[in-house]
C-alpha atoms as a PDB file:
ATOM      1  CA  UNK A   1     118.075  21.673 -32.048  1.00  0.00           C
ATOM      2  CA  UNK A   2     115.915  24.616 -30.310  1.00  0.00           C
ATOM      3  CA  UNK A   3     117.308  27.883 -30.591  1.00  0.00           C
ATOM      4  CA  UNK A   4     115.566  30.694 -28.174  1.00  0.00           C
ATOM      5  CA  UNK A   5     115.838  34.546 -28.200  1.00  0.00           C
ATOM      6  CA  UNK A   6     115.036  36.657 -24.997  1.00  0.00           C
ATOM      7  CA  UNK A   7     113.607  40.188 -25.284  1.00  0.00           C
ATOM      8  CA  UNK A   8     111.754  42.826 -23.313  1.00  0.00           C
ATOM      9  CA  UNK A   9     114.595  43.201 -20.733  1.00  0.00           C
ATOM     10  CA  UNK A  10     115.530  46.678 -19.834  1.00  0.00           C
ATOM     11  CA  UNK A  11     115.546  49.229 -17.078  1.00  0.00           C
ATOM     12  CA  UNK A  12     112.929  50.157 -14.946  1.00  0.00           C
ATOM     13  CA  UNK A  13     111.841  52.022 -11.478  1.00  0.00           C
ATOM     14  CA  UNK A  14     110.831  50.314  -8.647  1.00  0.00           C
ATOM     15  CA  UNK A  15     107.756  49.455  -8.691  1.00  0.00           C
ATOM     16  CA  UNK A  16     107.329  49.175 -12.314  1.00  0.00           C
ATOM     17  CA  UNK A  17     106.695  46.652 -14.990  1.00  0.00           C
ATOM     18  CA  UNK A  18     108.170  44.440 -18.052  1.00  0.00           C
ATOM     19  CA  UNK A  19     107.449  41.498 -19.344  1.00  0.00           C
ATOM     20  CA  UNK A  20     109.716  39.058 -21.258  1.00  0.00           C
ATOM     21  CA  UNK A  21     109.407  36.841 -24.000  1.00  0.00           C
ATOM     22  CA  UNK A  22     111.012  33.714 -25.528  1.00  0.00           C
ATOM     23  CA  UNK A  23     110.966  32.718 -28.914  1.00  0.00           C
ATOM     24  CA  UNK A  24     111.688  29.637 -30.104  1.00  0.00           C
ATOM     25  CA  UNK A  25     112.751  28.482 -33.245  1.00  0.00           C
ATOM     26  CA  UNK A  26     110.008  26.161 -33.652  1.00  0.00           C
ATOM     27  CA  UNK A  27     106.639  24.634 -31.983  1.00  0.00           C
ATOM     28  CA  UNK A  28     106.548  24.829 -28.109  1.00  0.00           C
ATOM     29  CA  UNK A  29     103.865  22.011 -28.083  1.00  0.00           C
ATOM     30  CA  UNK A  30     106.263  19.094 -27.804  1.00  0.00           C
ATOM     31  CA  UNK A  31     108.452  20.697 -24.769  1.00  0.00           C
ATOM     32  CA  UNK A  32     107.924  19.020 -21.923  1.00  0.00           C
ATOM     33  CA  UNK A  33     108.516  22.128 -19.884  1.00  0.00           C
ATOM     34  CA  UNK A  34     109.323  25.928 -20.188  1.00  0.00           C
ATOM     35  CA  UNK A  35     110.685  28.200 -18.334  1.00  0.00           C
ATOM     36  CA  UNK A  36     112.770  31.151 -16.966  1.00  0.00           C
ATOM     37  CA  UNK A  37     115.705  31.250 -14.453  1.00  0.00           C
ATOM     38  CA  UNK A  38     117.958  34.327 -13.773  1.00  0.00           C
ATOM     39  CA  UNK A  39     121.239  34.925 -12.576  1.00  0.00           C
ATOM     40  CA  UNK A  40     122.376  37.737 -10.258  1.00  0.00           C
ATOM     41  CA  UNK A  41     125.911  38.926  -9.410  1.00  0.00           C
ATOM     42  CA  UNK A  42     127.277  37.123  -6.856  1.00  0.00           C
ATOM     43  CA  UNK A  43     124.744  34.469  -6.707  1.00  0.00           C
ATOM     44  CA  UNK A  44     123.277  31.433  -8.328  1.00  0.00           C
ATOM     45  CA  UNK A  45     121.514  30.803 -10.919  1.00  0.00           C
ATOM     46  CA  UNK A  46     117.616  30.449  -9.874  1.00  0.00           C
ATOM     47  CA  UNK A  47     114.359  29.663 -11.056  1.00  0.00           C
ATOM     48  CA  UNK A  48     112.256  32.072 -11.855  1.00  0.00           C
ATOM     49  CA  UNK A  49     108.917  30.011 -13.048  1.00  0.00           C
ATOM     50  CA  UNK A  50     108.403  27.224 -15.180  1.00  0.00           C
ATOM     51  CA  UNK A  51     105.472  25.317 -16.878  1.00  0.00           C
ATOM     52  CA  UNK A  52     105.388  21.665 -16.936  1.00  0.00           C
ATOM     53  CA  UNK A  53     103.613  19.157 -19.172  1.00  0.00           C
ATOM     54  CA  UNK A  54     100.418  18.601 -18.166  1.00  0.00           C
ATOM     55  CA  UNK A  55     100.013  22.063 -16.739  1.00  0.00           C
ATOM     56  CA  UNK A  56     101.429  22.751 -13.672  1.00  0.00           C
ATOM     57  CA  UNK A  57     103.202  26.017 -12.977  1.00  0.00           C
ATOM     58  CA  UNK A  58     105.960  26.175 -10.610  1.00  0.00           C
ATOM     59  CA  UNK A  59     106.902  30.006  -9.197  1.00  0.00           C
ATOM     60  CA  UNK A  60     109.826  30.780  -6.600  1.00  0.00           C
ATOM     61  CA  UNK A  61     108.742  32.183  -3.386  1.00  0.00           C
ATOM     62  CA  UNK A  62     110.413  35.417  -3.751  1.00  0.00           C
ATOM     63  CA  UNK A  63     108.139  36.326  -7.071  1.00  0.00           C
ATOM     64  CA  UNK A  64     105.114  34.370  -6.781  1.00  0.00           C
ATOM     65  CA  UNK A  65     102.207  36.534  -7.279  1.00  0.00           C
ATOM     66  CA  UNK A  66     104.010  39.166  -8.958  1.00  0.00           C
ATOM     67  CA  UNK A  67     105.734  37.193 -11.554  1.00  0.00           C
ATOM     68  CA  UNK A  68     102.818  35.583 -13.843  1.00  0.00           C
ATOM     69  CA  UNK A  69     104.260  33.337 -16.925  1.00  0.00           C
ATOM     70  CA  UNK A  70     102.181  32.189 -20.089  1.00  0.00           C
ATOM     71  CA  UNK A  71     102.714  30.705 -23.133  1.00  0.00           C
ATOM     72  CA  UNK A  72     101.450  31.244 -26.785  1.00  0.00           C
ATOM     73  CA  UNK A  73     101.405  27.964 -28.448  1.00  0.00           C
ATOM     74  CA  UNK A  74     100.415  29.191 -31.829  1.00  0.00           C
ATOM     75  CA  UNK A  75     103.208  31.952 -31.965  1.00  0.00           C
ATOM     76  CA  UNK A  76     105.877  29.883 -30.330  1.00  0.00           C
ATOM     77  CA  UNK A  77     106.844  32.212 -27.681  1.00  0.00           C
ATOM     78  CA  UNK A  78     105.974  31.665 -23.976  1.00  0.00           C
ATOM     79  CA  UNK A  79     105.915  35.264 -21.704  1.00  0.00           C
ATOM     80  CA  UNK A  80     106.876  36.433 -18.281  1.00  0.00           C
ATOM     81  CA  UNK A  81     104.909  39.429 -16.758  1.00  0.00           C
ATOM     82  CA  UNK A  82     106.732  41.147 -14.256  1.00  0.00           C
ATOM     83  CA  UNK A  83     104.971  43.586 -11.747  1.00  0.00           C
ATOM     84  CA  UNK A  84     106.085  45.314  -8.815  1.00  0.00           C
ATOM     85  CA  UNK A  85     109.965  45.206  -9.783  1.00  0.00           C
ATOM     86  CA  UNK A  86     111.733  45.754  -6.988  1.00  0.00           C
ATOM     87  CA  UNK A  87     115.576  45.790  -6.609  1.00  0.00           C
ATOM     88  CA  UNK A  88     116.640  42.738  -5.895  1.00  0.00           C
ATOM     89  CA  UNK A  89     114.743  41.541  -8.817  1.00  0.00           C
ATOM     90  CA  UNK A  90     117.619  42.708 -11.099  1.00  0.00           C
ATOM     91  CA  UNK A  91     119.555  39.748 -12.784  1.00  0.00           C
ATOM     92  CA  UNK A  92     120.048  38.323 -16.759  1.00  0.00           C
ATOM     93  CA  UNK A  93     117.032  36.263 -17.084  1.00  0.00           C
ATOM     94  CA  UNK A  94     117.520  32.959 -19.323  1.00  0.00           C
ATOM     95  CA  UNK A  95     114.709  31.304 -21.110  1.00  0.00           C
ATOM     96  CA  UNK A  96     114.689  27.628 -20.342  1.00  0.00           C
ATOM     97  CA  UNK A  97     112.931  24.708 -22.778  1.00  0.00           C
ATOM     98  CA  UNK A  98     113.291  21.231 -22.351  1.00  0.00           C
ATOM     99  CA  UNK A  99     112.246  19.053 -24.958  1.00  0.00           C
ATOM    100  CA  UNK A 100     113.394  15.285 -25.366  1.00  0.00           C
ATOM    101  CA  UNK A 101     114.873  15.531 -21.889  1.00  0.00           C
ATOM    102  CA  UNK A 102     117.637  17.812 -23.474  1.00  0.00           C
ATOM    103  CA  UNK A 103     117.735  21.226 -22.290  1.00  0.00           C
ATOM    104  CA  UNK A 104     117.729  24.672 -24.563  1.00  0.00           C
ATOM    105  CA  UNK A 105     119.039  27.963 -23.075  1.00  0.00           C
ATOM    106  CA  UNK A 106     118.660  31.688 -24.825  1.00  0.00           C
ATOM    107  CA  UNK A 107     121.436  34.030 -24.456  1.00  0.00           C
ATOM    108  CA  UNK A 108     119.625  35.703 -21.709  1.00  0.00           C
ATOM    109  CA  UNK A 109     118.077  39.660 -21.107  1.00  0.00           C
ATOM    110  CA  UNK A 110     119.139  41.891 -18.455  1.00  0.00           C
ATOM    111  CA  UNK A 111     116.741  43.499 -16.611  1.00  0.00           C
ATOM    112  CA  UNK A 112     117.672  45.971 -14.384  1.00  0.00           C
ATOM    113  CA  UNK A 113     115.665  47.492 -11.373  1.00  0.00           C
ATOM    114  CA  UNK A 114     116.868  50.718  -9.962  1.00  0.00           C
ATOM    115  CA  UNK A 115     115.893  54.469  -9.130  1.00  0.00           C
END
């Protein structure tokens, strides 16, 4: 059983900056992938960005470039810098492991972009 906590959500300008983290309960080495989706009102759950085995990085189009993720493997968390916030941006963000083919889901952090 994996158990992750989200933090770092929050409110913030346009324009601005936070970054997330995910903590899991024990060593991220063995999980075959990591990542972070968010949900919106009135839409569907998305990805965000994830990290595969093996090291490929997968971003969605709408925050590639803006969005980098990284992972800490010797303090169990993995990260997810977010620059130039803008509106539409706002959503819970969930923190995603997969590890044994079973999949692990935090509660989720609100962010919240908005002047």
């Amino acid at each position: 059983q994996v158990q992750l906590v989200e933090s770092g959500g929050g409110l913030v300008q346009p324009g601005g900056s936070l970054r997330l983290s995910c903590a899991a309960s024990g060593s991220i080495v063995s999980m075959q992938s990591m990542g972070w989706y968010r949900l919106a009102p009135g839409k569907q759950r998305e990805l965000v960005a994830r990290m595969i085995t093996g090291g490929s990085i997968i971003y969605a189009d709408t925050v590639k470039g803006r969005f980098p993720i990284s992972r800490d493997n010797a303090e169990n968390t993995m990260n997810l810098q977010m620059n130039s916030l803008k509106p539409e941006d706002t959503a819970v963000y969930y923190c995603q492991a997969v590890q044994r083919y079973l999949a692990y889901w935090g509660q989720g952090t609100q962010v919240t972009v908005s002047s």
